[in-house]
Protein backbone atom coordinates (compact mmCIF):
# COMPACT_ATOMS: atom_id res chain seq x y z
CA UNK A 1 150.85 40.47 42.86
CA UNK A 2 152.40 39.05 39.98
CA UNK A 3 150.89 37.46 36.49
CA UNK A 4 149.50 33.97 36.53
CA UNK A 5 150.82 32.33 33.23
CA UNK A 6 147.80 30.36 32.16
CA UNK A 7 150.15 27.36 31.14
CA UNK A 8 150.82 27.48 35.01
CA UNK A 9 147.22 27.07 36.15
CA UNK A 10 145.41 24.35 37.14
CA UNK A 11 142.27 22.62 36.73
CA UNK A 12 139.30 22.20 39.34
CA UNK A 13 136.85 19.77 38.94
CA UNK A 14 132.92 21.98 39.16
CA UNK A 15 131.46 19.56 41.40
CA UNK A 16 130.03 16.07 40.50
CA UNK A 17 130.03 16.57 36.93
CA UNK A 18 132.55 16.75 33.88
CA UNK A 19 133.18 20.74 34.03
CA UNK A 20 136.56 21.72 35.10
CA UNK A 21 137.50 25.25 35.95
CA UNK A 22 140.80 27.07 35.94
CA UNK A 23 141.15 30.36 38.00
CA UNK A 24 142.90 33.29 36.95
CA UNK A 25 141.86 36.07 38.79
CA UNK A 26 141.06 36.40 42.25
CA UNK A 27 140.41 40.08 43.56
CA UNK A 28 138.02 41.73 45.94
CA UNK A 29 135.49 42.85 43.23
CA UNK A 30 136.22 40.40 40.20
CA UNK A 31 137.21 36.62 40.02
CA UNK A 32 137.64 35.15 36.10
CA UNK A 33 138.28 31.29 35.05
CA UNK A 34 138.66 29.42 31.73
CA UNK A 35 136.30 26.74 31.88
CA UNK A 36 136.64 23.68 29.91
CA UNK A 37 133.68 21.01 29.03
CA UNK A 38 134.72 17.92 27.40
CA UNK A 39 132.65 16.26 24.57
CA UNK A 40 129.88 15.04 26.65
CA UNK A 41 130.55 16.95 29.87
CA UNK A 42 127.18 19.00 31.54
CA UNK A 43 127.21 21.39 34.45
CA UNK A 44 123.41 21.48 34.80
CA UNK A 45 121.66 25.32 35.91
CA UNK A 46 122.49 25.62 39.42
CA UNK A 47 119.82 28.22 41.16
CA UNK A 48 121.04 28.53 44.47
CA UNK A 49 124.31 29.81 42.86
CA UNK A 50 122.39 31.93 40.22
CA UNK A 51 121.53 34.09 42.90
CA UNK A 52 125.39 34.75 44.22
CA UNK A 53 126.76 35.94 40.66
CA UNK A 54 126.41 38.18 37.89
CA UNK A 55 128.27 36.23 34.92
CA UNK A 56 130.20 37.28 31.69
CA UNK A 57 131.00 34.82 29.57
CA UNK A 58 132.97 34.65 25.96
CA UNK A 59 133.97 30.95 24.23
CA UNK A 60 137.51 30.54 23.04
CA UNK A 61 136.99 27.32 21.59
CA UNK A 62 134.09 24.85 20.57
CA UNK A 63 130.47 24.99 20.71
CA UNK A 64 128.08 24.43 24.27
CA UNK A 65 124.45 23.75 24.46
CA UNK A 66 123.27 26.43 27.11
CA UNK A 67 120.50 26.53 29.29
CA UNK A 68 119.76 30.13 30.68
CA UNK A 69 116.51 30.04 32.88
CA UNK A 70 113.93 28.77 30.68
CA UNK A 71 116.27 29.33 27.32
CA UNK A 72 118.42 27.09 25.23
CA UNK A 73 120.38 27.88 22.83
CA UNK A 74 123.98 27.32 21.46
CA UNK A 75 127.26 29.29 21.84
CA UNK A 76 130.39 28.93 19.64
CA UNK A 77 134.08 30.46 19.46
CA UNK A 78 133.95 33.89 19.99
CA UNK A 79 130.46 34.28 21.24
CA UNK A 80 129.62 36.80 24.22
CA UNK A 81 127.06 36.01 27.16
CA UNK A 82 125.73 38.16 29.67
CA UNK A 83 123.78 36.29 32.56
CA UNK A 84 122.69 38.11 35.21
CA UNK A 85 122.16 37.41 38.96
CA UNK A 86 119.07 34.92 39.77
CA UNK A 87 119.37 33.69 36.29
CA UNK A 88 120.11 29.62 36.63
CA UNK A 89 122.94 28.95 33.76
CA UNK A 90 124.09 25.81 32.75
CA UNK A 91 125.83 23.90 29.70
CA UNK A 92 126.53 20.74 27.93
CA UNK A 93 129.25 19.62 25.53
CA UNK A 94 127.24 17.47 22.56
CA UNK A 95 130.15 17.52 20.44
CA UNK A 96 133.02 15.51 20.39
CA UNK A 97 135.42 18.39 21.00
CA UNK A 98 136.20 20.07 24.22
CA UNK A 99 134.27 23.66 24.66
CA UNK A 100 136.48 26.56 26.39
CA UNK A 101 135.12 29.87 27.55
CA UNK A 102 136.44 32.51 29.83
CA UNK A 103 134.09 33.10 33.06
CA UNK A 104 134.24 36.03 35.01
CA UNK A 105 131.82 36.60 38.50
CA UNK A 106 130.89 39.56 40.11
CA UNK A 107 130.74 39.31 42.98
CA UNK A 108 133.32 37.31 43.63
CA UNK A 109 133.53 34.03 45.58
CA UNK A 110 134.98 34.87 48.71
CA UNK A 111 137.53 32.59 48.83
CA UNK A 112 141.65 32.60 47.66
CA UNK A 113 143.47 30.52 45.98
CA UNK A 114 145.01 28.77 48.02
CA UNK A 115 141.79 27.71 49.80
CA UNK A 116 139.81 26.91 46.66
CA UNK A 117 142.21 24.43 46.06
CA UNK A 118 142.12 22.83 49.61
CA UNK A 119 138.44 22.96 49.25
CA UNK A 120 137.86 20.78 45.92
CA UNK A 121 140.87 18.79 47.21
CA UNK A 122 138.56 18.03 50.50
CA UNK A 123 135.54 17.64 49.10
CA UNK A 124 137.11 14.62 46.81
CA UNK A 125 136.88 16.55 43.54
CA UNK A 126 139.49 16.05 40.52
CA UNK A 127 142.73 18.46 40.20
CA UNK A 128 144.37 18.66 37.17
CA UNK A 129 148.10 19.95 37.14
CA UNK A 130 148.91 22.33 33.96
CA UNK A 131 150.40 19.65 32.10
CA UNK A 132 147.48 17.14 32.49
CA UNK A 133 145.20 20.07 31.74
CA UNK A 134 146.97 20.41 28.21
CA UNK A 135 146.93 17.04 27.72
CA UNK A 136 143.27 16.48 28.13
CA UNK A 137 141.84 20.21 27.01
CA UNK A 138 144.76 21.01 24.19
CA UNK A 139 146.17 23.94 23.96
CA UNK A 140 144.63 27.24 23.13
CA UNK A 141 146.31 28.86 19.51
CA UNK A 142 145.22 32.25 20.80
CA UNK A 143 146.69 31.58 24.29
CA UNK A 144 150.08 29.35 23.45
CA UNK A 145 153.42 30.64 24.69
């Protein structure tokens, strides 16, 4: 094992929408990701995945529209969010800023890697190299090298 420098990582596109994810940490018991949503991005509630994960999730940056089973609400920079298995989460970006947060799953998908990025590079999604990643997301002040 060694430490994955997060100006190293890059981006996944979600699925057919404007949410990219960046993994982090990939273990038997525990996978995390900074997501980012650009201003106007959505990654509507997704139930049949609701009922695979228990979430954490805490915002580094920005401000996202949330939709938590019948909920909405908003979260901003340094808010925490507990969403719990069965629980359909999504979000939308209605600023004109990109929103960050750190994502963390338990369980985790049961996948590496190496294979999640075959996998969004089959299925015809967008991958974003580190330095396109800073380029459209920025930079993080709390997470700069």
């Amino acid at each position: 094992m060694r430490p994955r420098r997060f100006s190293e990582v890059e981006a996944y596109q979600h699925a057919d929408d404007q949410y990219f994810y960046r993994p982090l940490v990939a273990g038997k018991e525990l996978f995390t990701y900074i997501a980012h949503v650009p201003a106007g991005g959505v990654m509507p509630p997704d139930a049949e995945e609701a009922e695979q994960f228990e979430l954490s999730l805490f915002m580094l940056q920005g401000e996202l529209q949330v939709t938590l089973a019948e909920d909405r609400f908003a979260l901003r920079q340094a808010d925490a969010l507990h969403i719990p298995r069965t629980v359909p989460f999504g979000v939308a970006n209605t600023t004109d800023h990109t929103a960050s947060f750190v994502l963390s799953f338990s369980p985790p998908p049961m996948v590496d890697l190496h294979t999640m990025r075959e996998r969004a590079e089959a299925s015809g999604r967008t991958v974003l190299d580190a330095q396109e990643c800073q380029r459209r997301f920025g930079p993080f002040a709390i997470l700069e090298d």
